[in-house]
Protein backbone atom coordinates (compact mmCIF):
# COMPACT_ATOMS: atom_id res chain seq x y z
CA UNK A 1 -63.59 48.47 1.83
CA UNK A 2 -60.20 49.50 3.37
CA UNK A 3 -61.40 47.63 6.19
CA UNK A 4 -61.52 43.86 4.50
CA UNK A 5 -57.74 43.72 5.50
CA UNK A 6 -57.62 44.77 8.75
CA UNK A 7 -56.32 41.69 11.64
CA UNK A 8 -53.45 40.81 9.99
CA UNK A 9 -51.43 39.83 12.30
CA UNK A 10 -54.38 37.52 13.10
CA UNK A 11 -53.38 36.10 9.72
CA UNK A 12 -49.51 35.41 10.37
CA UNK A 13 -50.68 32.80 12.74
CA UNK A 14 -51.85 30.79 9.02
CA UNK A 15 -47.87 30.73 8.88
CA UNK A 16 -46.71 26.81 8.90
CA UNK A 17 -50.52 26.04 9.07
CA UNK A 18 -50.65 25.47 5.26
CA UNK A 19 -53.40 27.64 5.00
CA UNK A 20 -54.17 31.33 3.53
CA UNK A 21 -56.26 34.13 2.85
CA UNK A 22 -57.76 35.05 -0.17
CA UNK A 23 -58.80 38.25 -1.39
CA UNK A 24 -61.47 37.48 -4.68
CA UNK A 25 -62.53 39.78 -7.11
CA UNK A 26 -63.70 39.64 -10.63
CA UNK A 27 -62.46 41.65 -14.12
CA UNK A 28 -65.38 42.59 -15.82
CA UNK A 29 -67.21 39.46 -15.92
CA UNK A 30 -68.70 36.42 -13.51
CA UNK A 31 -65.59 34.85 -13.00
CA UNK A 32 -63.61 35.55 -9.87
CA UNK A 33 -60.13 35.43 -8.96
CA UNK A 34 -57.91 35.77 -5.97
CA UNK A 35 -54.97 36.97 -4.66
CA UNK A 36 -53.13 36.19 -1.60
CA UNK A 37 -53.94 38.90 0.77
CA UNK A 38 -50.46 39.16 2.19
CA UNK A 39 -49.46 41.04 -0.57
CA UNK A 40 -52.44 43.11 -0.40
CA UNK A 41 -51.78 46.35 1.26
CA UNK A 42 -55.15 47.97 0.84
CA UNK A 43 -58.40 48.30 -1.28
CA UNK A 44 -59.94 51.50 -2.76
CA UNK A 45 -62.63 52.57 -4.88
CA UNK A 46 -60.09 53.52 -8.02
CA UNK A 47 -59.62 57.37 -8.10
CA UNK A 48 -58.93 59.25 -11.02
CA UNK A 49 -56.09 58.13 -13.14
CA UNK A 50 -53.38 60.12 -15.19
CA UNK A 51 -52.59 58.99 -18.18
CA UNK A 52 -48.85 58.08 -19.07
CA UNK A 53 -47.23 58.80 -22.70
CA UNK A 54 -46.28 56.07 -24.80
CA UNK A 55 -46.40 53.78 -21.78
CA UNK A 56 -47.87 49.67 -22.04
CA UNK A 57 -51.66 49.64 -22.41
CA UNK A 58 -51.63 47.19 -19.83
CA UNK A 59 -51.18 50.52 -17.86
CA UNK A 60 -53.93 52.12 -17.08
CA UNK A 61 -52.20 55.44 -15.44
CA UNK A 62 -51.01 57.04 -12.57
CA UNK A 63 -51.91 57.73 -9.05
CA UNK A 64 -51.11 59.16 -5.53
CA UNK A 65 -51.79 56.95 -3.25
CA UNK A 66 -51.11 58.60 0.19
CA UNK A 67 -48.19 60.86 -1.09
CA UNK A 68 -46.67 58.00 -3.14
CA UNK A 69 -47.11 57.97 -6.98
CA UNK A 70 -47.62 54.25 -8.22
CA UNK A 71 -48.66 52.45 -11.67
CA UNK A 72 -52.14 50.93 -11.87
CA UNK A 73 -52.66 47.99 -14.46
CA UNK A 74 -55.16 46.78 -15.88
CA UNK A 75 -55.18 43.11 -14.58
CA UNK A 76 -58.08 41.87 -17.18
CA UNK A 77 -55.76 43.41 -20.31
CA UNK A 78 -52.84 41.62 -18.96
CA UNK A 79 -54.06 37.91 -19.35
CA UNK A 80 -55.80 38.70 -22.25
CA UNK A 81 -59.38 39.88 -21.36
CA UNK A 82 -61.29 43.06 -22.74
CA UNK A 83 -59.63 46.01 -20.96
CA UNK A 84 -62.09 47.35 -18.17
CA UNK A 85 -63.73 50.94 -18.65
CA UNK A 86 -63.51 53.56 -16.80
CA UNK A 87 -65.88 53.09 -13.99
CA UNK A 88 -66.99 54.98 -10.80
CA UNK A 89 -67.30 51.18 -9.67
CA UNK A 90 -64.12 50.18 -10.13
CA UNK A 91 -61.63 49.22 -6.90
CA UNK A 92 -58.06 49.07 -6.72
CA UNK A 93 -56.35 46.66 -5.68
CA UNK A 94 -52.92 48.09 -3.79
CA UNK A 95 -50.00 45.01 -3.66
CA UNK A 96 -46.27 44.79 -2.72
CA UNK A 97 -44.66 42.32 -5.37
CA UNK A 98 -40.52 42.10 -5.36
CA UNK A 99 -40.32 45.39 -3.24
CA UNK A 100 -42.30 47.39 -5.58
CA UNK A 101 -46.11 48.63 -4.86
CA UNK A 102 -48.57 48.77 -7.71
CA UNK A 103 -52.23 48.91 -8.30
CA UNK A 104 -53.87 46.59 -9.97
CA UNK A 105 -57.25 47.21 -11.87
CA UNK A 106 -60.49 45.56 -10.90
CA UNK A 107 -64.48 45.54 -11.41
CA UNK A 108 -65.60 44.71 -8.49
CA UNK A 109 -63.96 43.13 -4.88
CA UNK A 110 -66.17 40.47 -3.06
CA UNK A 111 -64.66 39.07 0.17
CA UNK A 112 -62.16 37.49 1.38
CA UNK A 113 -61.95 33.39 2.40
CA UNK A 114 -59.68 31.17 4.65
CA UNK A 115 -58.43 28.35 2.68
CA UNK A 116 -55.92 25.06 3.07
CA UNK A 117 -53.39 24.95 0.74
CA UNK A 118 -54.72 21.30 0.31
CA UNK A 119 -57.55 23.24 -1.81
CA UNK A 120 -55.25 25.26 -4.00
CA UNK A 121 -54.70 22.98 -7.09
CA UNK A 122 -52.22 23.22 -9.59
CA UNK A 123 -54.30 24.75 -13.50
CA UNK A 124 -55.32 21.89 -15.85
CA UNK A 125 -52.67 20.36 -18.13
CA UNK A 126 -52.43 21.83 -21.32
CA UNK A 127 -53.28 25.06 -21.01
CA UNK A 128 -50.35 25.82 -23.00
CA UNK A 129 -47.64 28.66 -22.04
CA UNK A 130 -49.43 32.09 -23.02
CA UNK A 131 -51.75 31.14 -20.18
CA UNK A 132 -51.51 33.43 -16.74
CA UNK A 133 -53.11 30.88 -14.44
CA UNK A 134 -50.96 29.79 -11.21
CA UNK A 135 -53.69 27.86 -9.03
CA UNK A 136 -57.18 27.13 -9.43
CA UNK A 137 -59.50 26.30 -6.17
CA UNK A 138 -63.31 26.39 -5.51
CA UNK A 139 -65.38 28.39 -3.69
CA UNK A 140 -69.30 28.53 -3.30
CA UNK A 141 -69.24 25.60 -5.79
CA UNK A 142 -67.34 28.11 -8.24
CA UNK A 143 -63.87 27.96 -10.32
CA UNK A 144 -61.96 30.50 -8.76
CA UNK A 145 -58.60 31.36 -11.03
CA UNK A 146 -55.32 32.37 -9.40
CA UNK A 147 -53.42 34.98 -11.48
CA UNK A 148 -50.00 34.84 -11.93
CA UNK A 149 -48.99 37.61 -10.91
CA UNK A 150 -45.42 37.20 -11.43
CA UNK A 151 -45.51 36.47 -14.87
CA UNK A 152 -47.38 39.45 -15.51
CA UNK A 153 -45.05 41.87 -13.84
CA UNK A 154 -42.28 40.10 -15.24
CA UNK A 155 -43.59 40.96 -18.94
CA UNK A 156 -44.76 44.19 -18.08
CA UNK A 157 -41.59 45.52 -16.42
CA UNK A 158 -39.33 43.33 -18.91
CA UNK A 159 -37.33 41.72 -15.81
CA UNK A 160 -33.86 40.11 -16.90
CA UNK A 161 -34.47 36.38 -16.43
CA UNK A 162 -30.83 35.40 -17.89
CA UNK A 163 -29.16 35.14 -14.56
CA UNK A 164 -26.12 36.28 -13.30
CA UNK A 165 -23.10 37.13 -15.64
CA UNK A 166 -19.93 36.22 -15.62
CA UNK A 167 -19.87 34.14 -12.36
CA UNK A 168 -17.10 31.43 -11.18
CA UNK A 169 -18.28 27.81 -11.03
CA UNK A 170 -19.28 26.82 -7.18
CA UNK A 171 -17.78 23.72 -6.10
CA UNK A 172 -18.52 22.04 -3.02
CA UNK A 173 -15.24 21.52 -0.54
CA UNK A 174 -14.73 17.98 -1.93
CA UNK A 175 -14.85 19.54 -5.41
CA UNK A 176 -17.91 17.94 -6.55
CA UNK A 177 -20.86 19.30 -8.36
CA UNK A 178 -23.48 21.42 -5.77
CA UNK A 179 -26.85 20.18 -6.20
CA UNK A 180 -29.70 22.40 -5.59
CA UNK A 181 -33.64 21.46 -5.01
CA UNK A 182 -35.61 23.96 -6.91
CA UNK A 183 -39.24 24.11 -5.89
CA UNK A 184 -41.71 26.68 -7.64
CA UNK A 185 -45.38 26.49 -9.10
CA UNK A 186 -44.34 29.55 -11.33
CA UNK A 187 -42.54 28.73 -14.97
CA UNK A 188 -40.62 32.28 -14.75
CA UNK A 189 -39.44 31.62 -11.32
CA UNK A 190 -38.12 28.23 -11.96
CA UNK A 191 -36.59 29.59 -15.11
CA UNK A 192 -34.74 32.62 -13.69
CA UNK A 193 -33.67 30.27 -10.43
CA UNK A 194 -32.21 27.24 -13.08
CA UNK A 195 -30.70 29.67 -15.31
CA UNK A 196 -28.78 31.90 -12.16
CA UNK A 197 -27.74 28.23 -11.09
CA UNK A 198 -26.37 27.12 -14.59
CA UNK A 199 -23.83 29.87 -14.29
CA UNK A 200 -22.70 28.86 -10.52
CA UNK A 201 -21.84 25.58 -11.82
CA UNK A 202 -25.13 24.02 -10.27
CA UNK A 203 -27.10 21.41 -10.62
CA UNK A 204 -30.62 22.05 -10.79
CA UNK A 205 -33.47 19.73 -9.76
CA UNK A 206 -37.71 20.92 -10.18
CA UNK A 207 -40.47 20.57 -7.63
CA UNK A 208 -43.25 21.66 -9.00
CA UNK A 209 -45.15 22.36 -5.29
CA UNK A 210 -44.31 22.20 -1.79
CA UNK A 211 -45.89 18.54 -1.56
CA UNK A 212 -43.99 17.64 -4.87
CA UNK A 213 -40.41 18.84 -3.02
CA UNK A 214 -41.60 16.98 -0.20
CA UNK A 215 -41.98 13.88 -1.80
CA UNK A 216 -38.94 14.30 -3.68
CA UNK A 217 -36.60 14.59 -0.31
CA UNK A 218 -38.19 11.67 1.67
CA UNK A 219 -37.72 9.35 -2.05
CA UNK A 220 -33.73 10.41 -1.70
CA UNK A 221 -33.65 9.47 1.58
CA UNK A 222 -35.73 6.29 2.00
CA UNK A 223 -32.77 4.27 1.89
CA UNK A 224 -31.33 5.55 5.05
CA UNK A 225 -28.53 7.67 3.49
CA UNK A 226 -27.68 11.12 4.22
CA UNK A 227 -29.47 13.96 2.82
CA UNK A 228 -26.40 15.76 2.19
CA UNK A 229 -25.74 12.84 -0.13
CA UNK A 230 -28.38 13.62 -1.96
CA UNK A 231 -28.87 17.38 -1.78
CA UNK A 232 -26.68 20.62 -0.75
CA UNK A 233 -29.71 23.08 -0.07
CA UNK A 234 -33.55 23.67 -0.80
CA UNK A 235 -34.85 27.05 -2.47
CA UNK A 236 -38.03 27.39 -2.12
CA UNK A 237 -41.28 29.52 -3.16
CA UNK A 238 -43.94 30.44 -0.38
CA UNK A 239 -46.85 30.67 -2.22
CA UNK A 240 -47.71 27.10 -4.18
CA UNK A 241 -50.54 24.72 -4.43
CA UNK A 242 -51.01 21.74 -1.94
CA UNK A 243 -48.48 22.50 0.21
CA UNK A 244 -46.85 25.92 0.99
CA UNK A 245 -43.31 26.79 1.38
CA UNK A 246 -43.48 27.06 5.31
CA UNK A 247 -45.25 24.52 5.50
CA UNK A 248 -42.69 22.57 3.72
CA UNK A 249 -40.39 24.00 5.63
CA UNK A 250 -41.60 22.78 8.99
CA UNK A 251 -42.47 19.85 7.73
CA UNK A 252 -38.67 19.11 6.64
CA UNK A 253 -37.75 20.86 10.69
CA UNK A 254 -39.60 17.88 12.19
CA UNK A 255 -38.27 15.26 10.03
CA UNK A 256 -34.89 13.28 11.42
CA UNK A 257 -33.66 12.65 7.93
CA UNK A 258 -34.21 16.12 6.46
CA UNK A 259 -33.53 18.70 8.98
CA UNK A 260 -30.34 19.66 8.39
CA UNK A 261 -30.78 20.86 5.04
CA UNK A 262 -29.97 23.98 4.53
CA UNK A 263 -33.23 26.22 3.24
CA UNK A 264 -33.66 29.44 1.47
CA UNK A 265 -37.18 30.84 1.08
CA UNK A 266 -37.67 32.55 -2.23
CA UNK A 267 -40.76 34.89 -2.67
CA UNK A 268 -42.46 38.07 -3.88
CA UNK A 269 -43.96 38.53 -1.13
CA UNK A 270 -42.67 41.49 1.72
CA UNK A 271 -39.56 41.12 3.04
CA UNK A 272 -40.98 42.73 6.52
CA UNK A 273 -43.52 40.28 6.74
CA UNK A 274 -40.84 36.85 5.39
CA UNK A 275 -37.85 38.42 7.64
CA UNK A 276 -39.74 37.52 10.78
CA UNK A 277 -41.40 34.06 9.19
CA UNK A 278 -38.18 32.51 8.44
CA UNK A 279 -36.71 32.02 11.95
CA UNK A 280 -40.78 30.90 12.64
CA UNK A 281 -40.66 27.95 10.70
CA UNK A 282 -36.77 27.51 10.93
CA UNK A 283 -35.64 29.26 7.11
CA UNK A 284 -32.18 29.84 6.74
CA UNK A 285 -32.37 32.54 4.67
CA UNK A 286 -35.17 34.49 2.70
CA UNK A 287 -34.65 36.42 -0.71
CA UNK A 288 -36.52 37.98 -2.95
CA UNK A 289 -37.78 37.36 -6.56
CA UNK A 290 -36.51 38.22 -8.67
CA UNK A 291 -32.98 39.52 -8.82
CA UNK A 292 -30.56 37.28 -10.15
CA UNK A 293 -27.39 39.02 -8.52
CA UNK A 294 -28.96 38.86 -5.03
CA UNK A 295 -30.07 34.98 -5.40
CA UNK A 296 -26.26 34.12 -6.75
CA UNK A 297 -24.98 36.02 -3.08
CA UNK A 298 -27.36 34.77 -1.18
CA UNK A 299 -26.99 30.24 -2.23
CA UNK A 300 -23.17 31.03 -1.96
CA UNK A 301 -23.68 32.68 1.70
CA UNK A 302 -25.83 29.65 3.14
CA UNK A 303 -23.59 27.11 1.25
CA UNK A 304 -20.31 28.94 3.12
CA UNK A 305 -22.01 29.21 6.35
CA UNK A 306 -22.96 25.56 6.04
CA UNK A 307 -19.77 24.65 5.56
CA UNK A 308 -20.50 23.28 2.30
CA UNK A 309 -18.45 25.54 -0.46
């Protein structure tokens, strides 16, 4: 099974192709799910599991996974599914989210499918907040349910989502108020982004998806005026339904009206991997989620080197 993710640099060429791998599995049950396999590093039959103290029961143990120790949760316990059993069938799942590697839980791994971001649609309406669903597509005439991930490590690792402390008010050089395009599928992303930019001084506007921010640009700017007139820089999430962040970002690269704007790629996913796909599609910066400090440096750096603050 180790072998499903070999030919990945076959897969960077997906990069500003709006399209992506994903790796589907199941928890116990029918129902599959995916995961983008970028931030899959490998998958193993689970091995034998230590058992931590007084730790989260969404964590199922410990393991060495070739001389590293990491935590392996239980994916099905964290969005609120019957915990799995132990299982001489069960497969971890090995991912990279924010810099740290973890194992995640599984009953069973099936394959793994090429899909357009055009596919990946946003979860029903209504679903209410306690809900851990990012994406929904189809496959083989099946729901398919995309975790969120994020949210669930956020919870489980209790990550600060106040923003930044105690920071000075960002003005631009003619004094006025920055304004700052915000696009993210994820609730906890948006929040920790909007709440790190409340403290600069910022003003915050939401996409919701790459297509969404899209929209939202060429509307500001169908007038003729200047984007800068509009907007002082775009951060944006990779992964999102209908239209990715590179994607988004090329697609703002090729357009007269937009392409000077400055843009700063915010993901979980590696920072190997995103160092060398933001001069691909044309990024000024990339930073990861989800540390408020960081973000705060990084909005002030383009903004300065812009010539903006």
């Amino acid at each position: 099974m180790a072998g499903i993710l070999e030919g990945v640099d076959q897969r960077t060429n997906l990069v500003g192709e709006n399209r992506l791998e994903l790796l589907l599995f199941t928890l116990g049950g029918r129902q599959r799910f995916g995961i983008n396999v970028f931030k899959v590093q490998e998958v193993i039959m689970c091995p034998p599991l230590t058992k931590i103290t007084n730790s989260s029961p969404i964590v199922a143990g410990m393991t060495n996974i070739r001389g590293k120790t990491i935590s392996v949760l239980d994916l099905a316990l964290a969005i609120g599914k019957r915990p799995l059993p132990p299982s001489d069938t069960n497969y971890l799942i090995i991912t990279e989210y924010n810099r740290q590697v973890q194992g995640f839980l599984t009953s069973g791994v099936d394959r793994i499918v090429n899909m357009n971001w055009n596919d990946i649609k946003a979860p029903p309406q209504g679903l209410g907040k306690e809900n851990y669903m990012t994406a929904v597509t189809s496959v083989d005439d099946e729901l398919i349910e995309i975790i969120d991930v994020e949210k669930v490590l956020a919870e489980l690792l209790g990550i600060d989502l106040s923003g930044v402390e105690d920071e000075t008010e960002v003005k631009s050089k003619e004094d006025k108020m920055i304004r700052v395009l915000v696009v993210d599928d994820s609730s906890v992303a948006r929040n920790q982004i909007k709440r790190t930019l409340d403290k600069l001084g910022m003003e915050c506007i939401i996409g919701k998806n790459g297509l969404d921010g899209l929209n939202i640009l060429k509307k500001m700017v169908e007038d003729g005026s200047d984007i800068a007139d509009h907007i002082d820089v775009l951060i944006s999430d990779v992964e999102m339904p209908e239209m990715d962040g590179y994607t988004l970002t090329s697609e703002i690269r090729s357009n007269e009206a937009l392409k000077k704007l400055p843009i700063l790629l915010h993901t979980s996913l590696s920072g190997v991997f995103n160092q060398s796909m933001v001069a691909k599609v044309g990024a000024d910066k990339f930073v990861p989620k989800f540390d408020a400090e960081e973000l705060a440096k990084e909005v002030k750096d383009v903004l300065r080197e812009k010539g903006i603050i």
